[in-house]
C-alpha atoms as a PDB file:
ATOM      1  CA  UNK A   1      27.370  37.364  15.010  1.00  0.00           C
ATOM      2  CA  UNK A   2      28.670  34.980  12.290  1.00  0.00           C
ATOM      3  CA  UNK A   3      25.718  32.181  13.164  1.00  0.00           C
ATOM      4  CA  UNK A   4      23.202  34.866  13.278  1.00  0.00           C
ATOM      5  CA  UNK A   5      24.651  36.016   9.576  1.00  0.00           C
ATOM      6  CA  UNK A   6      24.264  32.574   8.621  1.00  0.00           C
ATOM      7  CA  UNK A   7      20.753  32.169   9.746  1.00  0.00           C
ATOM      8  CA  UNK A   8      19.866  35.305   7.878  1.00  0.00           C
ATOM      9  CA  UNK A   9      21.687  33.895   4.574  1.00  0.00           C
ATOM     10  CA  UNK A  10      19.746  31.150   4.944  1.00  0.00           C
ATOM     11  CA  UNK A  11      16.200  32.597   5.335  1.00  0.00           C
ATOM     12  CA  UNK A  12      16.887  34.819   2.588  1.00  0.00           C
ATOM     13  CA  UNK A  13      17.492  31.709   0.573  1.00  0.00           C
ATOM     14  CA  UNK A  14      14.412  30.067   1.930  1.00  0.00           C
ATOM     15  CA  UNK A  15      12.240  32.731   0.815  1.00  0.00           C
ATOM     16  CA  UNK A  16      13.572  33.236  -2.871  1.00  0.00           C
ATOM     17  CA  UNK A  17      12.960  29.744  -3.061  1.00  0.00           C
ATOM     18  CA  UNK A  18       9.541  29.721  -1.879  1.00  0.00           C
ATOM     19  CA  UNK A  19       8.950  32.902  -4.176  1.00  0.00           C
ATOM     20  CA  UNK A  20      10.754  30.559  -7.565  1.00  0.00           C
ATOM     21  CA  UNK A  21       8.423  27.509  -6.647  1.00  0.00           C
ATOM     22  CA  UNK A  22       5.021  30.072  -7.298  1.00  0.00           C
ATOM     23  CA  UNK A  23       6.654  30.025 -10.914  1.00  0.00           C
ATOM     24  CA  UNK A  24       5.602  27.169 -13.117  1.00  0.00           C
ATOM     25  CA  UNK A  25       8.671  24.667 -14.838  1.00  0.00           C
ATOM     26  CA  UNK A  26       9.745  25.604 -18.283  1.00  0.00           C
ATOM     27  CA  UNK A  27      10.747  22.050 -18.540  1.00  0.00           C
ATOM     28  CA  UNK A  28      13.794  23.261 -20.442  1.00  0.00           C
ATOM     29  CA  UNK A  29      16.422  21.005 -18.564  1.00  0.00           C
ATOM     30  CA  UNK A  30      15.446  17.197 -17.979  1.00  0.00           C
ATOM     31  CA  UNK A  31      17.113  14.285 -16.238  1.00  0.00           C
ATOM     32  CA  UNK A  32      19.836  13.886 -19.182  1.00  0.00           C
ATOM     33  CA  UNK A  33      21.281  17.173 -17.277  1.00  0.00           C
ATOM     34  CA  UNK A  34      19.702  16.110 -13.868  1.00  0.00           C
ATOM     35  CA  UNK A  35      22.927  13.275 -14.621  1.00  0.00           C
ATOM     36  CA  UNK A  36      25.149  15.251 -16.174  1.00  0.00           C
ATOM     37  CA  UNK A  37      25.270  18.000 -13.302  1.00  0.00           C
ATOM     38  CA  UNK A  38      25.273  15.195 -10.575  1.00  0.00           C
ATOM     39  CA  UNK A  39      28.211  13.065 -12.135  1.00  0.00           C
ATOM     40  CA  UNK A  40      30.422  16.353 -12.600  1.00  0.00           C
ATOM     41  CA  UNK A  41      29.670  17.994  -9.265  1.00  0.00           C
ATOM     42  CA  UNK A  42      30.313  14.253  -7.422  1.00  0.00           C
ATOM     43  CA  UNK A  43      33.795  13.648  -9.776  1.00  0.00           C
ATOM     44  CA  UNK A  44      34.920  17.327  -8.693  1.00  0.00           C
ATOM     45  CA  UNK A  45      33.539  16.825  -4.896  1.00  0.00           C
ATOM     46  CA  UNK A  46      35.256  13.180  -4.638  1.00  0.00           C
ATOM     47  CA  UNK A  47      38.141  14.254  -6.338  1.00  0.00           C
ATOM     48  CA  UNK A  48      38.549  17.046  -3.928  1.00  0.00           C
ATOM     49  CA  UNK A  49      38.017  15.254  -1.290  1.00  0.00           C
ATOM     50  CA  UNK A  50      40.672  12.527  -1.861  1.00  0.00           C
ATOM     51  CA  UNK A  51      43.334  14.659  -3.242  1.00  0.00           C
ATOM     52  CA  UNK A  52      42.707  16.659   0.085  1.00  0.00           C
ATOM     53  CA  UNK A  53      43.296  13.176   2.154  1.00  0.00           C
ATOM     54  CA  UNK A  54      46.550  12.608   0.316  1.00  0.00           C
ATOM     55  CA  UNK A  55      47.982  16.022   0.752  1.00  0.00           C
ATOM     56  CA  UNK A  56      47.078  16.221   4.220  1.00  0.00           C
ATOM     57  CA  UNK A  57      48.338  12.789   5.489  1.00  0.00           C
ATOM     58  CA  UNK A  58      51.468  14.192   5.026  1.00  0.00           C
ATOM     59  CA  UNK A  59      53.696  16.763   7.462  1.00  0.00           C
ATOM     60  CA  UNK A  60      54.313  19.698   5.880  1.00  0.00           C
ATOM     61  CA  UNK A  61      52.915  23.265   3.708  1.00  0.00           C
ATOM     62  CA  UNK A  62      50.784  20.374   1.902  1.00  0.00           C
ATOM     63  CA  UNK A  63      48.442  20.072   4.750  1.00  0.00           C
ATOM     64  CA  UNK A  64      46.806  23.371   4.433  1.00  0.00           C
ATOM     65  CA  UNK A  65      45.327  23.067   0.888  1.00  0.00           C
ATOM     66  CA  UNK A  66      44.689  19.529   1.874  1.00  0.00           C
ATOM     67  CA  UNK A  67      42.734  20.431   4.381  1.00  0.00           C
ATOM     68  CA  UNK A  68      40.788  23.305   2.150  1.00  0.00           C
ATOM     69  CA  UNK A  69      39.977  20.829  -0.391  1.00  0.00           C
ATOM     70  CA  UNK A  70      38.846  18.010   2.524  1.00  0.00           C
ATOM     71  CA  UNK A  71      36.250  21.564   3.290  1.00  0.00           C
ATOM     72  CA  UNK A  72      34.634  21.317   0.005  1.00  0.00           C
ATOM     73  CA  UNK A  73      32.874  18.138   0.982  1.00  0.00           C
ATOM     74  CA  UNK A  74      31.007  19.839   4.187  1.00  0.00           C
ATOM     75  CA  UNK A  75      27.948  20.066   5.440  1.00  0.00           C
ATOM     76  CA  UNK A  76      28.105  16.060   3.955  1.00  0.00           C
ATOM     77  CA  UNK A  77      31.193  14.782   5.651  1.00  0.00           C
ATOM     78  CA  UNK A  78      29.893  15.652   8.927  1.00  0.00           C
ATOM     79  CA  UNK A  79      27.521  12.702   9.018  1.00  0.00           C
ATOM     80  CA  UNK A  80      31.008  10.144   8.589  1.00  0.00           C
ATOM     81  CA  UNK A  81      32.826  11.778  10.875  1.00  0.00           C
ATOM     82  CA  UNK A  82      32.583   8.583  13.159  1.00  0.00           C
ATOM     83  CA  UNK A  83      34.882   7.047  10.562  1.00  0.00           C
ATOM     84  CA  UNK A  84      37.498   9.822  10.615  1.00  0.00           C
ATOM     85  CA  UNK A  85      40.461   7.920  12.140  1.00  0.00           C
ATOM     86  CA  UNK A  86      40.264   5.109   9.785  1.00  0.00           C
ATOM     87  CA  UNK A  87      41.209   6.719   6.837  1.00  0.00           C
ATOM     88  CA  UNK A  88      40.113   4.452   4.195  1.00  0.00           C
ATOM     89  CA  UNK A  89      36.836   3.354   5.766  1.00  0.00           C
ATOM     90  CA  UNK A  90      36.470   7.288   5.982  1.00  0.00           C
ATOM     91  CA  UNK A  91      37.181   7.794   2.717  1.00  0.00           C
ATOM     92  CA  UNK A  92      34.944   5.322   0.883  1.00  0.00           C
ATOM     93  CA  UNK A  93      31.772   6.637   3.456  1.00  0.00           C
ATOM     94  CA  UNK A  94      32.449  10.241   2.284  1.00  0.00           C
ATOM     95  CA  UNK A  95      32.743   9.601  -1.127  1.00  0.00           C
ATOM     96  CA  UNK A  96      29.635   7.277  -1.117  1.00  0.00           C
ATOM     97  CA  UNK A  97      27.994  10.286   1.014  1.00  0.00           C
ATOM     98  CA  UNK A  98      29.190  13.183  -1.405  1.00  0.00           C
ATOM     99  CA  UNK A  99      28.189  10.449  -4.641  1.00  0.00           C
ATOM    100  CA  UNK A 100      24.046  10.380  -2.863  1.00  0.00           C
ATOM    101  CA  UNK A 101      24.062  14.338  -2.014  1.00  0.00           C
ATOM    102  CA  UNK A 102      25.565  15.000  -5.171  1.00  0.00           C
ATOM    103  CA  UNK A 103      22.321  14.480  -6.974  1.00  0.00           C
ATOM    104  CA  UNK A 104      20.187  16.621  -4.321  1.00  0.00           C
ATOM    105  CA  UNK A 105      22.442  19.692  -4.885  1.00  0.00           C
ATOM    106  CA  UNK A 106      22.213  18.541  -8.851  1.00  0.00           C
ATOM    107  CA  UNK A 107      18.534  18.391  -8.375  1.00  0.00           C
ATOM    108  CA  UNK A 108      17.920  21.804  -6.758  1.00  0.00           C
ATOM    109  CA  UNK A 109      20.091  23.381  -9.390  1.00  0.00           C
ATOM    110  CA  UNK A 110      18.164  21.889 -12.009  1.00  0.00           C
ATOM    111  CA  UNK A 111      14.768  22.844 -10.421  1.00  0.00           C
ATOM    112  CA  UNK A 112      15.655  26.414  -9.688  1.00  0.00           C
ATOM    113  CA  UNK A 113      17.256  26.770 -13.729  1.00  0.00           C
ATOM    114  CA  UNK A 114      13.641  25.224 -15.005  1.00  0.00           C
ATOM    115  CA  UNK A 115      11.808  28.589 -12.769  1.00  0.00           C
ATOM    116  CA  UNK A 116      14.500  31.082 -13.848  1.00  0.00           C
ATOM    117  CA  UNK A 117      13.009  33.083 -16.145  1.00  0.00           C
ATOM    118  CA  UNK A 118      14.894  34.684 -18.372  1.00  0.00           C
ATOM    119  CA  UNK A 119      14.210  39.311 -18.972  1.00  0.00           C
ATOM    120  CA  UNK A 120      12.458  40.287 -22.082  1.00  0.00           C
ATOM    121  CA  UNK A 121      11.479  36.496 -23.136  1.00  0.00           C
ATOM    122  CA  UNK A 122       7.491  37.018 -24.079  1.00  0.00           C
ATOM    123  CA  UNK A 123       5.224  34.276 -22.566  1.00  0.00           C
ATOM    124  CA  UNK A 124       1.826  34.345 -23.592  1.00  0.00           C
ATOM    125  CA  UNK A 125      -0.482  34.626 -20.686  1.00  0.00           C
ATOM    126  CA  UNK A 126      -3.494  32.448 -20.300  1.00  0.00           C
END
């Protein structure tokens, strides 16, 4: 039930953004915000990520928001998970992996903000 929810979610999402790239770019957000979107969600992703190792290296009630905040790095982690019992090599291939992706998920944000149009804005029609 829950992967067939998921598959839904995620055809849904496939067709809104199939209907957004119809739309033509306002070409109101450039790469100076293609940057700044990419280095904040990496520092928050990375940041997660190794305050997550710390917390959960240790016994204890620390382990289960360490291991939460280790979750924010998913689907990306997966592909290091080779790595996983070496912590440090582990943690230097995630954050290098969540660094790269970091600027996909910055670039899909920016390109679905350039379609977004917003109500009651008048565009002359040609």
């Amino acid at each position: 039930m829950i992967l067939f929810l998921l598959c839904l979610l995620t055809a849904a999402i496939a067709v809104w953004l199939l209907h957004l790239s119809a739309r033509a770019p306002e070409r109101r957000h450039g790469w100076a915000a293609l940057w700044r979107l990419a280095s904040l969600i990496g520092l928050v992703r990375i940041s997660a990520l190794l305050i997550g190792q710390a917390a959960y290296r240790h016994p204890g009630p620390a382990q289960v928001p360490g291991y939460l905040l280790q979750m924010l790095g998913l689907p990306e982690i997966v592909f290091v998970r080779s790595a996983r019992f070496e912590p440090r090599r582990w943690a230097v291939l995630a954050s290098t992996v969540l660094a790269l992706s970091s600027f996909v998920w910055a670039a899909l944000l920016i390109w679905v903000a350039n379609r977004i149009r917003p109500e009651g804005v008048n565009r002359p029609k040609n």
